[in-house]
PDB file of N, CA and C in Angstrom:
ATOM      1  N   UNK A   1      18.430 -22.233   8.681  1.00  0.00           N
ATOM      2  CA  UNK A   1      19.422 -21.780   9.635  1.00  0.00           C
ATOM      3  C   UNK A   1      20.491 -22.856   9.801  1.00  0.00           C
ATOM      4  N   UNK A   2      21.893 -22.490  10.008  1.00  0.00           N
ATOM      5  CA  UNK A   2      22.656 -23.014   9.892  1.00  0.00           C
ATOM      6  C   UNK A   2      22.877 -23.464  11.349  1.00  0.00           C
ATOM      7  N   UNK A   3      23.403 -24.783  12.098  1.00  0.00           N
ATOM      8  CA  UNK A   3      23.672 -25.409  12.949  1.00  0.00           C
ATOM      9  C   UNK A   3      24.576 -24.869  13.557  1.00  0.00           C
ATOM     10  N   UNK A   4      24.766 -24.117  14.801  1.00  0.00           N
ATOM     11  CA  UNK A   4      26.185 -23.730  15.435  1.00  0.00           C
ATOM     12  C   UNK A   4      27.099 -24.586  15.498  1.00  0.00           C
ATOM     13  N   UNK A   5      28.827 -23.808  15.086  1.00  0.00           N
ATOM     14  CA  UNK A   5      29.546 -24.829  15.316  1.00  0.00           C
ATOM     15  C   UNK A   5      30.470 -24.381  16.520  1.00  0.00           C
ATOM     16  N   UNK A   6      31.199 -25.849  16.529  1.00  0.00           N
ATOM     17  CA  UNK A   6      31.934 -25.754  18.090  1.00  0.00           C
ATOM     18  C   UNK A   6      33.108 -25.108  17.246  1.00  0.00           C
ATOM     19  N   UNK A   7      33.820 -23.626  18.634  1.00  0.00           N
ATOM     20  CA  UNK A   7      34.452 -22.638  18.717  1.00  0.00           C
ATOM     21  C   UNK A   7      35.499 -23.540  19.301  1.00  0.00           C
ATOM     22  N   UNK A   8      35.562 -23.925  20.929  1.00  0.00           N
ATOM     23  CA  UNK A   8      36.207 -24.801  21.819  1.00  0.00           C
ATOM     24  C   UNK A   8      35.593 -25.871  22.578  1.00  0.00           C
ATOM     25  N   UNK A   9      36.633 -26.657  22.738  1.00  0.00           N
ATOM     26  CA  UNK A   9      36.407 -28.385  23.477  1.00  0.00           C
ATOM     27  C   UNK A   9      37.240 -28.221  24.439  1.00  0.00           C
ATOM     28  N   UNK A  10      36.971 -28.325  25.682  1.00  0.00           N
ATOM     29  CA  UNK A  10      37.508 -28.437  27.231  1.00  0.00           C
ATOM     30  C   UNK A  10      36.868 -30.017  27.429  1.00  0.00           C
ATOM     31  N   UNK A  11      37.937 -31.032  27.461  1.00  0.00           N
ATOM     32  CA  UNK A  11      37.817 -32.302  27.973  1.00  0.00           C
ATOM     33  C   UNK A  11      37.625 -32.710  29.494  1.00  0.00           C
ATOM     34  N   UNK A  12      36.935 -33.134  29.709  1.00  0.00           N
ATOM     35  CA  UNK A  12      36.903 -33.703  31.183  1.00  0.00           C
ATOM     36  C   UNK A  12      37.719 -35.357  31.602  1.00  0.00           C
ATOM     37  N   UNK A  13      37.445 -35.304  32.639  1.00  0.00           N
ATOM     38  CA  UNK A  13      38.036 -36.492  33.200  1.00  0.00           C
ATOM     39  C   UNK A  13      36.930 -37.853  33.075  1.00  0.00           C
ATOM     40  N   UNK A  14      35.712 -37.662  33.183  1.00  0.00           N
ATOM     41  CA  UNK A  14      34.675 -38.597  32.900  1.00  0.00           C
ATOM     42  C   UNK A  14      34.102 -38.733  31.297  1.00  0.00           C
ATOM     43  N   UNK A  15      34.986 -38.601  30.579  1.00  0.00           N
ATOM     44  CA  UNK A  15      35.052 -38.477  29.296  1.00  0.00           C
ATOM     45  C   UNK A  15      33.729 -37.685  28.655  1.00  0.00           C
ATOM     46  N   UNK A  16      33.678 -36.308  29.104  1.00  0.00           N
ATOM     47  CA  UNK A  16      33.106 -35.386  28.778  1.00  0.00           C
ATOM     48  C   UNK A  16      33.549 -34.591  27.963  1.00  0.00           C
ATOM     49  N   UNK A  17      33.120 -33.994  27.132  1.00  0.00           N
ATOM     50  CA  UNK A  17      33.202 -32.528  26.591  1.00  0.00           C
ATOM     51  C   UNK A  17      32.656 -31.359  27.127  1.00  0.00           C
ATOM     52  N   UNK A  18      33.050 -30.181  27.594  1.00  0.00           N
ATOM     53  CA  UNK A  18      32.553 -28.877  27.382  1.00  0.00           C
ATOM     54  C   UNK A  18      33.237 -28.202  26.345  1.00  0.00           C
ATOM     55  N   UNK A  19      31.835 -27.807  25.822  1.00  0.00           N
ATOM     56  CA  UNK A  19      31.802 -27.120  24.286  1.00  0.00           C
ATOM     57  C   UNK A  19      31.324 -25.824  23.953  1.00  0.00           C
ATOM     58  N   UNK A  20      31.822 -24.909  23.292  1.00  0.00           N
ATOM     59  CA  UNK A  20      31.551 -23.623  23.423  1.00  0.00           C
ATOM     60  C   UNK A  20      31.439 -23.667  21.916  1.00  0.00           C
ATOM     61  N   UNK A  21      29.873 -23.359  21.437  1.00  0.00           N
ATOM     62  CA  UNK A  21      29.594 -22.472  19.892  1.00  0.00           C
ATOM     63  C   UNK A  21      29.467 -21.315  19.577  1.00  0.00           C
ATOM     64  N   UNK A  22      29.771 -21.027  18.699  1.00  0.00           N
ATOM     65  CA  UNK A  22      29.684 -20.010  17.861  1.00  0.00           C
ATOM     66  C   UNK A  22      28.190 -18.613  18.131  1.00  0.00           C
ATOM     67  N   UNK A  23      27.241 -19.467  18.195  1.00  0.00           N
ATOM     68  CA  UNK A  23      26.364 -18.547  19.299  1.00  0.00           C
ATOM     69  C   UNK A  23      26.191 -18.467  19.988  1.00  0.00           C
ATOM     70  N   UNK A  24      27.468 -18.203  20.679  1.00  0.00           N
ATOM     71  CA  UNK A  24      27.388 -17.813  22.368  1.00  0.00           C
ATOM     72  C   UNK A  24      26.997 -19.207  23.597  1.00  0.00           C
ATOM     73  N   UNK A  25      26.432 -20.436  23.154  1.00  0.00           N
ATOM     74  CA  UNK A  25      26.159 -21.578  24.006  1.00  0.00           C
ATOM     75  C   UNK A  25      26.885 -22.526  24.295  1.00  0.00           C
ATOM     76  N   UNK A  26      27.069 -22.753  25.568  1.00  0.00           N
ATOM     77  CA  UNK A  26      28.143 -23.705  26.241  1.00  0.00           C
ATOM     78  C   UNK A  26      26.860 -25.021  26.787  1.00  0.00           C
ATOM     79  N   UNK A  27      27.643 -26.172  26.366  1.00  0.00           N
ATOM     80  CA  UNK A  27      27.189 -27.392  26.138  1.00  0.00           C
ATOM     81  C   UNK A  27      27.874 -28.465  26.514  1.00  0.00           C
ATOM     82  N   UNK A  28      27.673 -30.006  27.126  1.00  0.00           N
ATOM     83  CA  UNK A  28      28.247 -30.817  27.523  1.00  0.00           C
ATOM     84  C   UNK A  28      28.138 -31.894  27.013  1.00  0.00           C
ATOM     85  N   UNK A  29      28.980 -32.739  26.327  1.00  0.00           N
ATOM     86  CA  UNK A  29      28.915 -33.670  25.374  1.00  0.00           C
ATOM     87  C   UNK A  29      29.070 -34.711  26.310  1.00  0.00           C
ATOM     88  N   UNK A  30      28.645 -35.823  26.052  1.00  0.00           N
ATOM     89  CA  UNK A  30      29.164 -37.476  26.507  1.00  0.00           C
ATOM     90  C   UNK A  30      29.875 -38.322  25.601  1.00  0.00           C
ATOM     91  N   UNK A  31      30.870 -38.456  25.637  1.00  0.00           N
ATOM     92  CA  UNK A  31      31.769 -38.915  24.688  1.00  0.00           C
ATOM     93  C   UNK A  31      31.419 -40.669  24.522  1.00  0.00           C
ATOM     94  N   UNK A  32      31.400 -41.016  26.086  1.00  0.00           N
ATOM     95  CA  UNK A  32      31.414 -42.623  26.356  1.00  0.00           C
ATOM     96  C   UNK A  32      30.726 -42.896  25.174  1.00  0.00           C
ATOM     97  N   UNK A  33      29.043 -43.244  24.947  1.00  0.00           N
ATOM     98  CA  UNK A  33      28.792 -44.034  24.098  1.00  0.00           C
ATOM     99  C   UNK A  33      29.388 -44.207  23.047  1.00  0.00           C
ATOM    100  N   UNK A  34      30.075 -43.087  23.060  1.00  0.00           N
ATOM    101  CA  UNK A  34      31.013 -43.035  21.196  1.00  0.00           C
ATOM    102  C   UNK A  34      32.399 -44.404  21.203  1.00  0.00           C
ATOM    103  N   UNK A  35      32.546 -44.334  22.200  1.00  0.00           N
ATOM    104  CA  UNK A  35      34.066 -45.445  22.815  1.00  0.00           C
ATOM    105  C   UNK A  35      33.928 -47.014  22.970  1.00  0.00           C
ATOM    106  N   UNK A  36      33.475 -46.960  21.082  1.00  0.00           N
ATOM    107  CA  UNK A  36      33.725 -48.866  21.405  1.00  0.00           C
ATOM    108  C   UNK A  36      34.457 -48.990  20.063  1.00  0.00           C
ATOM    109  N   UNK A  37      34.932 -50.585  20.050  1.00  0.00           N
ATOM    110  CA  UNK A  37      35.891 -50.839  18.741  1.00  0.00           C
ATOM    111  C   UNK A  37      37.233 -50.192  18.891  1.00  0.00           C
ATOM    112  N   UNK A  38      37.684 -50.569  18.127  1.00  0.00           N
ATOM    113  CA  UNK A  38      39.205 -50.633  17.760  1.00  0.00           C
ATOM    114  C   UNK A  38      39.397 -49.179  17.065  1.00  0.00           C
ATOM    115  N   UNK A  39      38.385 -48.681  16.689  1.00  0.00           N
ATOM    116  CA  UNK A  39      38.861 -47.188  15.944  1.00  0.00           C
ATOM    117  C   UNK A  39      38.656 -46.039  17.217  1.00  0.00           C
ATOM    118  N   UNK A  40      36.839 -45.689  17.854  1.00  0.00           N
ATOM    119  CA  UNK A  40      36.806 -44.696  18.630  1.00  0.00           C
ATOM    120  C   UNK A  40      37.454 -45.653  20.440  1.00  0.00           C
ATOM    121  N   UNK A  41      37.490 -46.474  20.774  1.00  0.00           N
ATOM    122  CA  UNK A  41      38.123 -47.313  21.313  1.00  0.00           C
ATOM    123  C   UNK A  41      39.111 -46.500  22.195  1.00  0.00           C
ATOM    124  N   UNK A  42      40.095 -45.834  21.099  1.00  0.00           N
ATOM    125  CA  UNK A  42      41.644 -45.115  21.301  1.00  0.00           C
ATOM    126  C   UNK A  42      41.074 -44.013  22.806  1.00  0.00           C
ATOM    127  N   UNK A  43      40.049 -43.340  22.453  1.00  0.00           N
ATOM    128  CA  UNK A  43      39.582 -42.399  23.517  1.00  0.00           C
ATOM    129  C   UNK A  43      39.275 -42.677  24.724  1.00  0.00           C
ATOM    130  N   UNK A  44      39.501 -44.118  24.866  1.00  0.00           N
ATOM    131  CA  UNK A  44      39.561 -44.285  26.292  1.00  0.00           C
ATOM    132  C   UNK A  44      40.446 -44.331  27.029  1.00  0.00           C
ATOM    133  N   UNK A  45      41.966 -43.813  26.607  1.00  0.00           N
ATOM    134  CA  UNK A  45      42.634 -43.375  27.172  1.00  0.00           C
ATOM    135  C   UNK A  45      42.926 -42.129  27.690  1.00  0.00           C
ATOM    136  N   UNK A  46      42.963 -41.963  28.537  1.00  0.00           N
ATOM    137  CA  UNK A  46      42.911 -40.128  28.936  1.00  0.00           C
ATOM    138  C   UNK A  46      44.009 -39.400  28.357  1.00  0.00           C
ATOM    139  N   UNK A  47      44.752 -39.817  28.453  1.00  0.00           N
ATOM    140  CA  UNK A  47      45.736 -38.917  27.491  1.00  0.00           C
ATOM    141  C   UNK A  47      45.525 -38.589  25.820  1.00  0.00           C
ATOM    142  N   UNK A  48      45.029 -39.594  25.291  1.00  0.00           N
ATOM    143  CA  UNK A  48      44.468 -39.626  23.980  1.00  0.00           C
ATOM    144  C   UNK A  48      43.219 -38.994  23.638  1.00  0.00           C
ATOM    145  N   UNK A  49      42.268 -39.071  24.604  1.00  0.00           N
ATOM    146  CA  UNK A  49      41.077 -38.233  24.780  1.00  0.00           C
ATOM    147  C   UNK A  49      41.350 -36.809  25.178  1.00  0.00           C
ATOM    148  N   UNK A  50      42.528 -36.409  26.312  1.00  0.00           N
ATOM    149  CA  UNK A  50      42.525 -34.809  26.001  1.00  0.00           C
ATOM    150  C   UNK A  50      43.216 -34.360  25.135  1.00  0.00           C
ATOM    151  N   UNK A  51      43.738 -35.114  24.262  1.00  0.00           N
ATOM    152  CA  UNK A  51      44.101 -34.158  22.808  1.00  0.00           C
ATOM    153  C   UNK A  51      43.031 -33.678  21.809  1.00  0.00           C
ATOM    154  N   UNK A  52      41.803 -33.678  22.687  1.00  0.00           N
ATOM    155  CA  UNK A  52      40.846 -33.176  21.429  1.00  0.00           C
ATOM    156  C   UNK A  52      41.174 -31.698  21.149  1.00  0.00           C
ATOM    157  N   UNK A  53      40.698 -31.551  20.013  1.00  0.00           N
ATOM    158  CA  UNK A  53      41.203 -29.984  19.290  1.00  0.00           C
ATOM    159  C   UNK A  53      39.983 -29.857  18.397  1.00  0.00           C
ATOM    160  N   UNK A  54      39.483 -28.109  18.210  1.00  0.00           N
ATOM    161  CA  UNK A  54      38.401 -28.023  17.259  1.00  0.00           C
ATOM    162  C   UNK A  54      38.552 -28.083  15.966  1.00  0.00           C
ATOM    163  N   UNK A  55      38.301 -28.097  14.811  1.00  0.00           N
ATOM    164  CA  UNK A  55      37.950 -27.827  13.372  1.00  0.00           C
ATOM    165  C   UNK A  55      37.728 -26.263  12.692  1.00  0.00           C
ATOM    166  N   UNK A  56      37.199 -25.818  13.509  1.00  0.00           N
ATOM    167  CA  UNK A  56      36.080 -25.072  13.177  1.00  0.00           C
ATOM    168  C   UNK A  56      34.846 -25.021  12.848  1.00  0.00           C
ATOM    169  N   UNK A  57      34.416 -26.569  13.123  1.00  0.00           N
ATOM    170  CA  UNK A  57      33.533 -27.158  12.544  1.00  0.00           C
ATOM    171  C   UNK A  57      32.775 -28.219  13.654  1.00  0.00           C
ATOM    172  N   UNK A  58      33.498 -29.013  13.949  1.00  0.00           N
ATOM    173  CA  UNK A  58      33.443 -30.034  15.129  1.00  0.00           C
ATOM    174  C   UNK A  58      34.510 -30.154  15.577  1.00  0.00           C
ATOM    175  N   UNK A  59      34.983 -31.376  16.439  1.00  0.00           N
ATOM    176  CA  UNK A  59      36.084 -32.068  17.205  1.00  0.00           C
ATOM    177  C   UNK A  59      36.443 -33.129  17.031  1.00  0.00           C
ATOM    178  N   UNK A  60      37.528 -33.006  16.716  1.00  0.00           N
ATOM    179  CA  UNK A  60      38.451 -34.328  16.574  1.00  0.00           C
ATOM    180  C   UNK A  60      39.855 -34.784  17.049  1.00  0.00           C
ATOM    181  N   UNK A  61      40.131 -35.686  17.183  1.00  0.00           N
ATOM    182  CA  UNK A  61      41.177 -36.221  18.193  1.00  0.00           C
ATOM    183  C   UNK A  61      42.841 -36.540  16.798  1.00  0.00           C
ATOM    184  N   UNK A  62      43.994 -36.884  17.217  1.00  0.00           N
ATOM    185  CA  UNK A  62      45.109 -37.180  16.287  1.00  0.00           C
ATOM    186  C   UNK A  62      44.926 -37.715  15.124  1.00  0.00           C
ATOM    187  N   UNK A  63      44.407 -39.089  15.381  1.00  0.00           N
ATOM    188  CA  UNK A  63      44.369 -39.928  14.414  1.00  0.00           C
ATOM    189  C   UNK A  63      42.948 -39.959  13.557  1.00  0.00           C
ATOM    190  N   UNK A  64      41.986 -39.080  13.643  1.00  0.00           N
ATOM    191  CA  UNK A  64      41.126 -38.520  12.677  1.00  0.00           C
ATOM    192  C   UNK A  64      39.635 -38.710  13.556  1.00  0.00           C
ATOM    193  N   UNK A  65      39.807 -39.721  14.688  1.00  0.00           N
ATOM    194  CA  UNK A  65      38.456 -39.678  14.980  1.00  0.00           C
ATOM    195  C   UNK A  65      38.021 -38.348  14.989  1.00  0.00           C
ATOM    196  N   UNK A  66      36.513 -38.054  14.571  1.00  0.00           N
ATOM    197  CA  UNK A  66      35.190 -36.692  14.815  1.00  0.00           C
ATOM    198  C   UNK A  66      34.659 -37.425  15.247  1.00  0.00           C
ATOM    199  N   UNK A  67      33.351 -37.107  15.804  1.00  0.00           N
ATOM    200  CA  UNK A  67      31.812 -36.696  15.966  1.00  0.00           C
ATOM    201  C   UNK A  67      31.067 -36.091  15.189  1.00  0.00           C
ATOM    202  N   UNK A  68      30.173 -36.207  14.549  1.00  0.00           N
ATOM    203  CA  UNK A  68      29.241 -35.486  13.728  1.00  0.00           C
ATOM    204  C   UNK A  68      28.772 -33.921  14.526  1.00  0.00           C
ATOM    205  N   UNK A  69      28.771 -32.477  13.467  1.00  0.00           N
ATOM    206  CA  UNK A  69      28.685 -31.884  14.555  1.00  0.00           C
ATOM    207  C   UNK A  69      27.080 -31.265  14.614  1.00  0.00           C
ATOM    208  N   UNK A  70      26.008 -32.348  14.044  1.00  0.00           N
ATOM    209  CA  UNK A  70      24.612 -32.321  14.405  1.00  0.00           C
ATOM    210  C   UNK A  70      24.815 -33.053  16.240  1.00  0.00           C
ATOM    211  N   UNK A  71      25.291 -34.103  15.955  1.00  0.00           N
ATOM    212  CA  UNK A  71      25.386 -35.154  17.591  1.00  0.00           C
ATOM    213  C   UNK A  71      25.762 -34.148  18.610  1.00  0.00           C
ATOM    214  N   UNK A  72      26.943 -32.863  18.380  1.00  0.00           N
ATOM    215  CA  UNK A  72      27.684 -32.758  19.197  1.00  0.00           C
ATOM    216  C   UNK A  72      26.505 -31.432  19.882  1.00  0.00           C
ATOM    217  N   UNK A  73      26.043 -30.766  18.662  1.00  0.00           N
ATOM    218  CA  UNK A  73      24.902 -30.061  19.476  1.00  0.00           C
ATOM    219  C   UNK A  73      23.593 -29.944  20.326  1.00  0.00           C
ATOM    220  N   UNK A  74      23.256 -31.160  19.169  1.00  0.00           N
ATOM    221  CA  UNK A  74      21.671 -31.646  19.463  1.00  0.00           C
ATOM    222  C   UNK A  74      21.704 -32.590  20.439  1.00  0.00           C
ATOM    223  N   UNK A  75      22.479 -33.642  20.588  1.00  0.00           N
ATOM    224  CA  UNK A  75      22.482 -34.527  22.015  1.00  0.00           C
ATOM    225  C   UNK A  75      23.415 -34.035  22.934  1.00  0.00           C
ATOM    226  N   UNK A  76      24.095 -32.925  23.252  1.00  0.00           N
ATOM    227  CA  UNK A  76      24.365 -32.170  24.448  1.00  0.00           C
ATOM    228  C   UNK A  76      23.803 -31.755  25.410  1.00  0.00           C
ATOM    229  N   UNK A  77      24.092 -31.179  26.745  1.00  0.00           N
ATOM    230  CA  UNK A  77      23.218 -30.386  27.400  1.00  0.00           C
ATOM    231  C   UNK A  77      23.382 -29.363  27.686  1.00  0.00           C
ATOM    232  N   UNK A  78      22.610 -28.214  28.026  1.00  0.00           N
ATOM    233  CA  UNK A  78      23.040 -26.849  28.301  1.00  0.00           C
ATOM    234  C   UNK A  78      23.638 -26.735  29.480  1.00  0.00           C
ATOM    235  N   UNK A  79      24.689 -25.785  30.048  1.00  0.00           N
ATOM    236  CA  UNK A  79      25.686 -25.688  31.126  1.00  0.00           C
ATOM    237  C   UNK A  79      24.702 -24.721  31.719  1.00  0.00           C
TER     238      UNK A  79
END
């Protein structure tokens, strides 16, 4: 079976994700641990962090940062 993928990303202010897949399940990502270094880093700006946009696949921000989209399902939580 194939892994649901994220449909939509609704950003929060506590650098959250709400995430809506493909089978019907809405999910809440934690972005923070992802936000160190000079590359995922950039997302700690709020303005830079709500430009996330989907794939069709996962989420990713301007300048190419993703998330893997095993992480984005499997370490989420259900809404």
């Amino acid at each position: 079976m194939l892994r649901p993928t994220v449909i939509n990303a609704i950003p929060k202010d506590d650098y959250k994700l709400v995430l809506s897949f493909d089978n019907g399940e809405k999910k809440v990502f934690d972005v923070k641990p992802y936000i160190t270094g000079s590359w995922f880093g950039k997302l700690n700006s709020k303005d830079y962090f709500a430009a996330v946009k989907t794939n069709g696949f996962n989420v990713e921000w301007p300048d190419g940062q993703d998330i893997c989209p095993d992480d984005l399902y499997f370490n989420s939580k259900s809404v």
